[in-house]
PDB file of N, CA and C in Angstrom:
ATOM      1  N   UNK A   1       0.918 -16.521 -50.548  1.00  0.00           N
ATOM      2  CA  UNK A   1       0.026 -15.596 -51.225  1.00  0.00           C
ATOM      3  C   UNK A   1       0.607 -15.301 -52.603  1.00  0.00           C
ATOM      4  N   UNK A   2       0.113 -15.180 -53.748  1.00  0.00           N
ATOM      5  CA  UNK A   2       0.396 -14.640 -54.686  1.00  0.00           C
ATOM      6  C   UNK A   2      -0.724 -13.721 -55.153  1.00  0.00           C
ATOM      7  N   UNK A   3      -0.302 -12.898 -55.910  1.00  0.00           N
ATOM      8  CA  UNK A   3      -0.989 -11.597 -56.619  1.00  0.00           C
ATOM      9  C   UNK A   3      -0.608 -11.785 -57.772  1.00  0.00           C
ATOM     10  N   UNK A   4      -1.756 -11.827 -58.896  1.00  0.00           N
ATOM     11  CA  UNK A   4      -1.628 -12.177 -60.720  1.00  0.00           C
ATOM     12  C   UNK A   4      -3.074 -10.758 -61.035  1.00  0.00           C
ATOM     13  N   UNK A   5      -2.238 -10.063 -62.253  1.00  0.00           N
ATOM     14  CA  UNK A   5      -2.754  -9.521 -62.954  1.00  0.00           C
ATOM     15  C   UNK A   5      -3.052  -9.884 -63.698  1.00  0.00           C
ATOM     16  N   UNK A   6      -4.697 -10.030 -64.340  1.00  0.00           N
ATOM     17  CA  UNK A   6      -4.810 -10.856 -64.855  1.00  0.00           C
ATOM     18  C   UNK A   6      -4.732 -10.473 -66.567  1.00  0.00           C
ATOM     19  N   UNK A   7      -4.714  -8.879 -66.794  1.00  0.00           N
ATOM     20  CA  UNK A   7      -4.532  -8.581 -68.212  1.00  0.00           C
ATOM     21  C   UNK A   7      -2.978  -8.778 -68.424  1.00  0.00           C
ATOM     22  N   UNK A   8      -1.895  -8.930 -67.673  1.00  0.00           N
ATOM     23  CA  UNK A   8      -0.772  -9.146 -68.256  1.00  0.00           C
ATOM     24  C   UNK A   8      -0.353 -10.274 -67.944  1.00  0.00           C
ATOM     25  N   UNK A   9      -0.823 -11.401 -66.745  1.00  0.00           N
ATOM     26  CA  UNK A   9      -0.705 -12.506 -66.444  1.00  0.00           C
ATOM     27  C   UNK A   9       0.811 -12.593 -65.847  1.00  0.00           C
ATOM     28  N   UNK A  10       1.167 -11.205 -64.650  1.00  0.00           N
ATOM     29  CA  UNK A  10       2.085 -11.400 -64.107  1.00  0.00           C
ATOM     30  C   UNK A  10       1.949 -11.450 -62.591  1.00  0.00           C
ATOM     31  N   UNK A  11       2.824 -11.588 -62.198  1.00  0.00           N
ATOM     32  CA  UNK A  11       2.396 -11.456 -60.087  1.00  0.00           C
ATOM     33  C   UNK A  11       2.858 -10.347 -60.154  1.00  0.00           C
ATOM     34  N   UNK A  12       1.918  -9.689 -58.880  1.00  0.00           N
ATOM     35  CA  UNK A  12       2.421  -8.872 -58.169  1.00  0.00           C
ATOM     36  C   UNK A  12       3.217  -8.866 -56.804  1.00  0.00           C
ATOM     37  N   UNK A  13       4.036  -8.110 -56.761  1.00  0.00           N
ATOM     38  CA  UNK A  13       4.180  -7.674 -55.199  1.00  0.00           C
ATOM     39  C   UNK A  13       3.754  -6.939 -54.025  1.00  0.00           C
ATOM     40  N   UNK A  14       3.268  -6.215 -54.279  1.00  0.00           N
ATOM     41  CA  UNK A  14       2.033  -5.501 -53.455  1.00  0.00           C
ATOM     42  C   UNK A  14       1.208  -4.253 -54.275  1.00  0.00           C
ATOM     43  N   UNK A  15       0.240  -4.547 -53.535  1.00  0.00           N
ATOM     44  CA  UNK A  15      -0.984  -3.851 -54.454  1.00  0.00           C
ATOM     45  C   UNK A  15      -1.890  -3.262 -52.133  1.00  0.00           C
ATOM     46  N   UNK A  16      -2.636  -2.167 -53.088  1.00  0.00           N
ATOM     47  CA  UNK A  16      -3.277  -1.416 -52.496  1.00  0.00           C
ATOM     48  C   UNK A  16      -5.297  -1.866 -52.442  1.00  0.00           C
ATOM     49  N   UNK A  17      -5.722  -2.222 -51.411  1.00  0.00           N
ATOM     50  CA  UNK A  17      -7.273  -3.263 -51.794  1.00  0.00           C
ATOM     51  C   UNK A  17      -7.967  -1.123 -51.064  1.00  0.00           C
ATOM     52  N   UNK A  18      -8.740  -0.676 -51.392  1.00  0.00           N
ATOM     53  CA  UNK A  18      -9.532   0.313 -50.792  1.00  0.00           C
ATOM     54  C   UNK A  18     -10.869  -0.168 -50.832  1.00  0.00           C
ATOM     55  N   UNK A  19     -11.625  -0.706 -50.057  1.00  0.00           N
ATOM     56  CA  UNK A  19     -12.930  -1.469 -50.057  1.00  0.00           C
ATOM     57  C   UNK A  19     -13.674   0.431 -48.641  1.00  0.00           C
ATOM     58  N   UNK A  20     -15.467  -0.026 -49.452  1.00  0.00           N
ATOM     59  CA  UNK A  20     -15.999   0.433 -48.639  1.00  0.00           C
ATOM     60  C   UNK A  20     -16.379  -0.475 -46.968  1.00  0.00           C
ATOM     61  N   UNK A  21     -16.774   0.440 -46.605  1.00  0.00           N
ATOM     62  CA  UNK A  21     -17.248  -0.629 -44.931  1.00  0.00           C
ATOM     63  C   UNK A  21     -18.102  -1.852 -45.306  1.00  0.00           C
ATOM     64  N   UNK A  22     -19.633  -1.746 -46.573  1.00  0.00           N
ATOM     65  CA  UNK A  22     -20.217  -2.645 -46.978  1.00  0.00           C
ATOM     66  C   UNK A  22     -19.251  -4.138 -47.760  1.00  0.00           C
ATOM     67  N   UNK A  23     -18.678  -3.700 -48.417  1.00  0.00           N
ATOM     68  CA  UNK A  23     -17.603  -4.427 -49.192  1.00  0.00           C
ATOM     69  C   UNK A  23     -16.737  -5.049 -48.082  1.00  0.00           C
ATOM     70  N   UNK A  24     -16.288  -4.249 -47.432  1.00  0.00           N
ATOM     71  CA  UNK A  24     -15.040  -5.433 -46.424  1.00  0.00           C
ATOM     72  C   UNK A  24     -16.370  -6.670 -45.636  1.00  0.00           C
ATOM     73  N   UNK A  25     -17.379  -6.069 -45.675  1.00  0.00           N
ATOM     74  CA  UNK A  25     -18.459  -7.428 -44.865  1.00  0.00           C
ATOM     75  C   UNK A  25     -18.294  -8.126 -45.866  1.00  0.00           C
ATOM     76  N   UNK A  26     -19.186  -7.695 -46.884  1.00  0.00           N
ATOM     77  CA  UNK A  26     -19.132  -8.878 -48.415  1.00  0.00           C
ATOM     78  C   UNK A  26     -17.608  -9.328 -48.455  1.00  0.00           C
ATOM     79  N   UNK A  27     -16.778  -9.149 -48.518  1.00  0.00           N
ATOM     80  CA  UNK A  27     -15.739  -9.890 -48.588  1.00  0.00           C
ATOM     81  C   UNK A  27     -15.164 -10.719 -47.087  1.00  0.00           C
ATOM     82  N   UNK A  28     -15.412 -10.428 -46.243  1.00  0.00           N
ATOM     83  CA  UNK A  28     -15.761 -11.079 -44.966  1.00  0.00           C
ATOM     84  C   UNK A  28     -16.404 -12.336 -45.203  1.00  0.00           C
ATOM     85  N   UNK A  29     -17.752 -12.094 -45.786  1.00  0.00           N
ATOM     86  CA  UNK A  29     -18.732 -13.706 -45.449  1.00  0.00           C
ATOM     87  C   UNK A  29     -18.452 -14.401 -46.458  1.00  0.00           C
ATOM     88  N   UNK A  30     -17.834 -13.638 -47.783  1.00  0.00           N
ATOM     89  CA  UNK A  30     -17.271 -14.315 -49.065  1.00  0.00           C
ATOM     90  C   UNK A  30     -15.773 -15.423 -48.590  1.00  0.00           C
ATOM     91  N   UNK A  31     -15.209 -14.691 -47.798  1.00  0.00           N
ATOM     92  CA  UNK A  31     -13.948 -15.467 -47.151  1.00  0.00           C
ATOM     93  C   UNK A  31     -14.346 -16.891 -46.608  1.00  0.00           C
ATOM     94  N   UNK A  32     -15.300 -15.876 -45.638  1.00  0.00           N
ATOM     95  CA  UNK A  32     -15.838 -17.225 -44.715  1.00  0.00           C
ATOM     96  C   UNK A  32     -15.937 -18.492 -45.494  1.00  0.00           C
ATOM     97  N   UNK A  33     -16.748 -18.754 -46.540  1.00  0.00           N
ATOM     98  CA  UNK A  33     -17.401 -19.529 -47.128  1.00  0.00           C
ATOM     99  C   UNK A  33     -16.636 -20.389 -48.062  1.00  0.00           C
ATOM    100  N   UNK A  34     -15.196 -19.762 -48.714  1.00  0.00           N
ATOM    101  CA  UNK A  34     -13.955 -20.445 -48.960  1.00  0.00           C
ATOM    102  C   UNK A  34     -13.301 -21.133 -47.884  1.00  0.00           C
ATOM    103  N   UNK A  35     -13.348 -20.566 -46.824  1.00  0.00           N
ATOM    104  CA  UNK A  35     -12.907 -21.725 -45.609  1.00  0.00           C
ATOM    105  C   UNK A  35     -13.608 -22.503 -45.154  1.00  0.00           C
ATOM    106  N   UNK A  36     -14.887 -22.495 -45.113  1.00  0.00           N
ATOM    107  CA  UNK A  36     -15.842 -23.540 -44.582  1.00  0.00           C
ATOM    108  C   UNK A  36     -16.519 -24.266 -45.613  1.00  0.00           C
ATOM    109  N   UNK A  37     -16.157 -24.267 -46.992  1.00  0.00           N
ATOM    110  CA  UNK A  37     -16.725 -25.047 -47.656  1.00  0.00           C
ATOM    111  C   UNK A  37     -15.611 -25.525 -48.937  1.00  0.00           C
ATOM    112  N   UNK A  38     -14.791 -26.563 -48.861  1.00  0.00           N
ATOM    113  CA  UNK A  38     -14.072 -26.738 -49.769  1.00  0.00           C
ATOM    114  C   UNK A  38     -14.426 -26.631 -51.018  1.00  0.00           C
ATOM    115  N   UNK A  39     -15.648 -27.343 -51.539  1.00  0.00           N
ATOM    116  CA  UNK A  39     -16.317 -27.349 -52.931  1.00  0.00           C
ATOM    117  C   UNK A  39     -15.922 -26.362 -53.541  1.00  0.00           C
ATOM    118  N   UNK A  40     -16.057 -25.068 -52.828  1.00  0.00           N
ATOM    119  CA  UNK A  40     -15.870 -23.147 -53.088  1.00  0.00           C
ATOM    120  C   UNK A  40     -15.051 -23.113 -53.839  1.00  0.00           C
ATOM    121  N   UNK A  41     -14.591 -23.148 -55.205  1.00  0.00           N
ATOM    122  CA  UNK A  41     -13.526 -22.680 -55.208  1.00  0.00           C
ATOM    123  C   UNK A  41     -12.678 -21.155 -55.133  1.00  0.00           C
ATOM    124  N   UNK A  42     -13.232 -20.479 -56.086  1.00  0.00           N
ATOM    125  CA  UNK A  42     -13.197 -19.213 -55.696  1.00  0.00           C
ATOM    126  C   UNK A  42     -14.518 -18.404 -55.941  1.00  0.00           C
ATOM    127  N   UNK A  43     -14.194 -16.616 -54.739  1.00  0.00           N
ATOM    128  CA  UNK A  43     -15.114 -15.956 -55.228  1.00  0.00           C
ATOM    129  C   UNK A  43     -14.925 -14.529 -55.486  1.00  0.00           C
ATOM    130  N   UNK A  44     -16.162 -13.677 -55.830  1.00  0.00           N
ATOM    131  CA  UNK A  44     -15.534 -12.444 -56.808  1.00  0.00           C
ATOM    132  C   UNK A  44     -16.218 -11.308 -55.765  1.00  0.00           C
ATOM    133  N   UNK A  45     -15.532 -10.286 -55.548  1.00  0.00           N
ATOM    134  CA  UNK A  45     -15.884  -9.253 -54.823  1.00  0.00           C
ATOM    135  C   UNK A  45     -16.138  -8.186 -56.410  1.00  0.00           C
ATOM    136  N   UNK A  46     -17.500  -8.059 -57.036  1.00  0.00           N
ATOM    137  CA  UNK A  46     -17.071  -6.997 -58.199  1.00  0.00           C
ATOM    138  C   UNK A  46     -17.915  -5.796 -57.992  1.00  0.00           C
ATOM    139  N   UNK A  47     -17.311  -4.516 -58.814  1.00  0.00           N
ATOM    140  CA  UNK A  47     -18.275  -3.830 -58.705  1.00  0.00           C
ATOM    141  C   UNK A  47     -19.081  -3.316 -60.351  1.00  0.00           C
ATOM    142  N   UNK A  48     -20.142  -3.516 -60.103  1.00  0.00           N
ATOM    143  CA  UNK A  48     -20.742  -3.150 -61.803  1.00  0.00           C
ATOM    144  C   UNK A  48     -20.940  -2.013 -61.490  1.00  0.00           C
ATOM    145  N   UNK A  49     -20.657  -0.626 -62.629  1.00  0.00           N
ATOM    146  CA  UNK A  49     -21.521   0.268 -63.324  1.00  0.00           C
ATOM    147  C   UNK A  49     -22.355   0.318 -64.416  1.00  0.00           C
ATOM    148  N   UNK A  50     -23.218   0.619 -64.643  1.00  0.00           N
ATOM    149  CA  UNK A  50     -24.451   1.219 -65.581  1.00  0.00           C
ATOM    150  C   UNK A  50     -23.894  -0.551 -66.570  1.00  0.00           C
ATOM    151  N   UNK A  51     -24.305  -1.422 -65.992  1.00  0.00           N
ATOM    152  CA  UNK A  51     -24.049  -2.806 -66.661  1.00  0.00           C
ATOM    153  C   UNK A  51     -23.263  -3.085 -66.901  1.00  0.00           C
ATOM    154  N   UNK A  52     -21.829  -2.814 -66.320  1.00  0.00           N
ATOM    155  CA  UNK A  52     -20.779  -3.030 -67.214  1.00  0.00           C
ATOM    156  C   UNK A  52     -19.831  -3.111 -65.782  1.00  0.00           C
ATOM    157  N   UNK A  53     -19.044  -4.315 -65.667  1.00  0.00           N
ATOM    158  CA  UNK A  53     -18.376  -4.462 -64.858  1.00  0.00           C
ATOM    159  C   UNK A  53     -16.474  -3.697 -64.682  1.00  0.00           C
ATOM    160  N   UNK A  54     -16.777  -2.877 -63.580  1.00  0.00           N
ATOM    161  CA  UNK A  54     -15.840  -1.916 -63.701  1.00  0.00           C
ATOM    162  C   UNK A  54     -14.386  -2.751 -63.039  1.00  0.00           C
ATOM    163  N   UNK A  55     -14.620  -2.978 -61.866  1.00  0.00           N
ATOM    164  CA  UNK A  55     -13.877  -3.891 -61.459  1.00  0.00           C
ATOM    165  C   UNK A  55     -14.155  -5.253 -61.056  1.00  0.00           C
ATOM    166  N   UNK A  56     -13.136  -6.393 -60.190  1.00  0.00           N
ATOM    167  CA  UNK A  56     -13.393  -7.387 -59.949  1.00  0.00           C
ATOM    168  C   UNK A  56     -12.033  -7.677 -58.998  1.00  0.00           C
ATOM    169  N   UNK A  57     -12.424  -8.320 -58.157  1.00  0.00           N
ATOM    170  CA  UNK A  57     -11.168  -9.026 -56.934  1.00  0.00           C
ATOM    171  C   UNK A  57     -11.452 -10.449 -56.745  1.00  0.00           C
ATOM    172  N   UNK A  58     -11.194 -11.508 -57.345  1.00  0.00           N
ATOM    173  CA  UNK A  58     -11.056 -12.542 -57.257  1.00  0.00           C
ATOM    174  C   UNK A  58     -10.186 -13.416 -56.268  1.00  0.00           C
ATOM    175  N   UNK A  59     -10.815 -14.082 -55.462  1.00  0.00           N
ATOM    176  CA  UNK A  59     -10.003 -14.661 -54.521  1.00  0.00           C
ATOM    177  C   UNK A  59     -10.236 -16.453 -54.491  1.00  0.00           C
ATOM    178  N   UNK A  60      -9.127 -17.374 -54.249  1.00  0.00           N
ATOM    179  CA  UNK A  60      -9.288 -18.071 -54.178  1.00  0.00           C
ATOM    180  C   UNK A  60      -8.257 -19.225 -53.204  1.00  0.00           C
ATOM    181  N   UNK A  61      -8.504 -20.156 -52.859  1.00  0.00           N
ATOM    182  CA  UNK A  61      -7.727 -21.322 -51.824  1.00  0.00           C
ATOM    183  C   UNK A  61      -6.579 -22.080 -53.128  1.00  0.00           C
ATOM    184  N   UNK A  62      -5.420 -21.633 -53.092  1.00  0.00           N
ATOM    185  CA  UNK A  62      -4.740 -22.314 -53.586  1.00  0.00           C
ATOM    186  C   UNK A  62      -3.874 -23.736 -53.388  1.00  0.00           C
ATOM    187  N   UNK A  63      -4.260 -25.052 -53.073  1.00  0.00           N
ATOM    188  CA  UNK A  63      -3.776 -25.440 -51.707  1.00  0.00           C
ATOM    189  C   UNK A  63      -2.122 -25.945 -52.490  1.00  0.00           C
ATOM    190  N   UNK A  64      -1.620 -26.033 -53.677  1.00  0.00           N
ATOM    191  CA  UNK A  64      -0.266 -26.079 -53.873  1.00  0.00           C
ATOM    192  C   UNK A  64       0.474 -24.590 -53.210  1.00  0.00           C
ATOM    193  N   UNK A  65      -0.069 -23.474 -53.410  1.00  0.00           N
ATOM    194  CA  UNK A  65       0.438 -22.866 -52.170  1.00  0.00           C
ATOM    195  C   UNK A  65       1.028 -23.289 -50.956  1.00  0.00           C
ATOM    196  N   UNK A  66       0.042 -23.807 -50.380  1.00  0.00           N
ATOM    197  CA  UNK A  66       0.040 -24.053 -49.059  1.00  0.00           C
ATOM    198  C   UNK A  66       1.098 -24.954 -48.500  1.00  0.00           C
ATOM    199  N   UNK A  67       0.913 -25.996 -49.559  1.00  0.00           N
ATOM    200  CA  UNK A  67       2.057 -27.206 -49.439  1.00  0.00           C
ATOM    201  C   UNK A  67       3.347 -26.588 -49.632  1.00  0.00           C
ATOM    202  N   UNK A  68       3.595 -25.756 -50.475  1.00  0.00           N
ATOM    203  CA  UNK A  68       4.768 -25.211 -50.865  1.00  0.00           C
ATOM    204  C   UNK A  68       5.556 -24.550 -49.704  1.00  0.00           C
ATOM    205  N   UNK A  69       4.580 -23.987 -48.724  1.00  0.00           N
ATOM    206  CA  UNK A  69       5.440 -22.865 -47.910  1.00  0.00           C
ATOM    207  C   UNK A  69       5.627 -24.100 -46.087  1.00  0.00           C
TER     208      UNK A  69
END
C-alpha cells in the first residue's frame, strides 16, 4: 500500500478515511470494479460542493506494488 499526497507529492504513513454509510457502498462497488476489471485503472470517490470539487480519494491497482512485496 502506499499513501501520496498529492499537493506535496509525498507518502504517507497513515491517514484517517471518515466516509458516510452511502460513500463506503460507492467505494465498495468502485473497489469491486478495479478487481474485476483490469482495463480499470483507477477510480475517484469525490465530493463536489456548489461546483467545485472539495475533496477527492483516488484509488488505484498498482501491480509493481504487488510484485515488490
Amino acid at each position: 500500500m502506499k499513501i501520496l499526497d498529492y499537493e506535496t507529492n509525498k507518502t504517507l504513513n497513515d491517514v484517517a478515511i471518515f466516509l458516510t454509510q452511502d460513500e463506503a457502498a460507492e467505494l465498495a462497488v468502485f473497489l469491486n470494479r478495479l478487481v474485476d476489471k483490469p482495463q480499470i485503472h483507477k477510480v475517484y470517490l469525490s465530493e463536489i460542493v456548489k461546483n467545485r470539487l472539495e475533496r477527492e480519494l483516488t484509488v488505484s491497482i498498482d501491480c509493481g506494488l504487488a510484485q515488490a512485496a
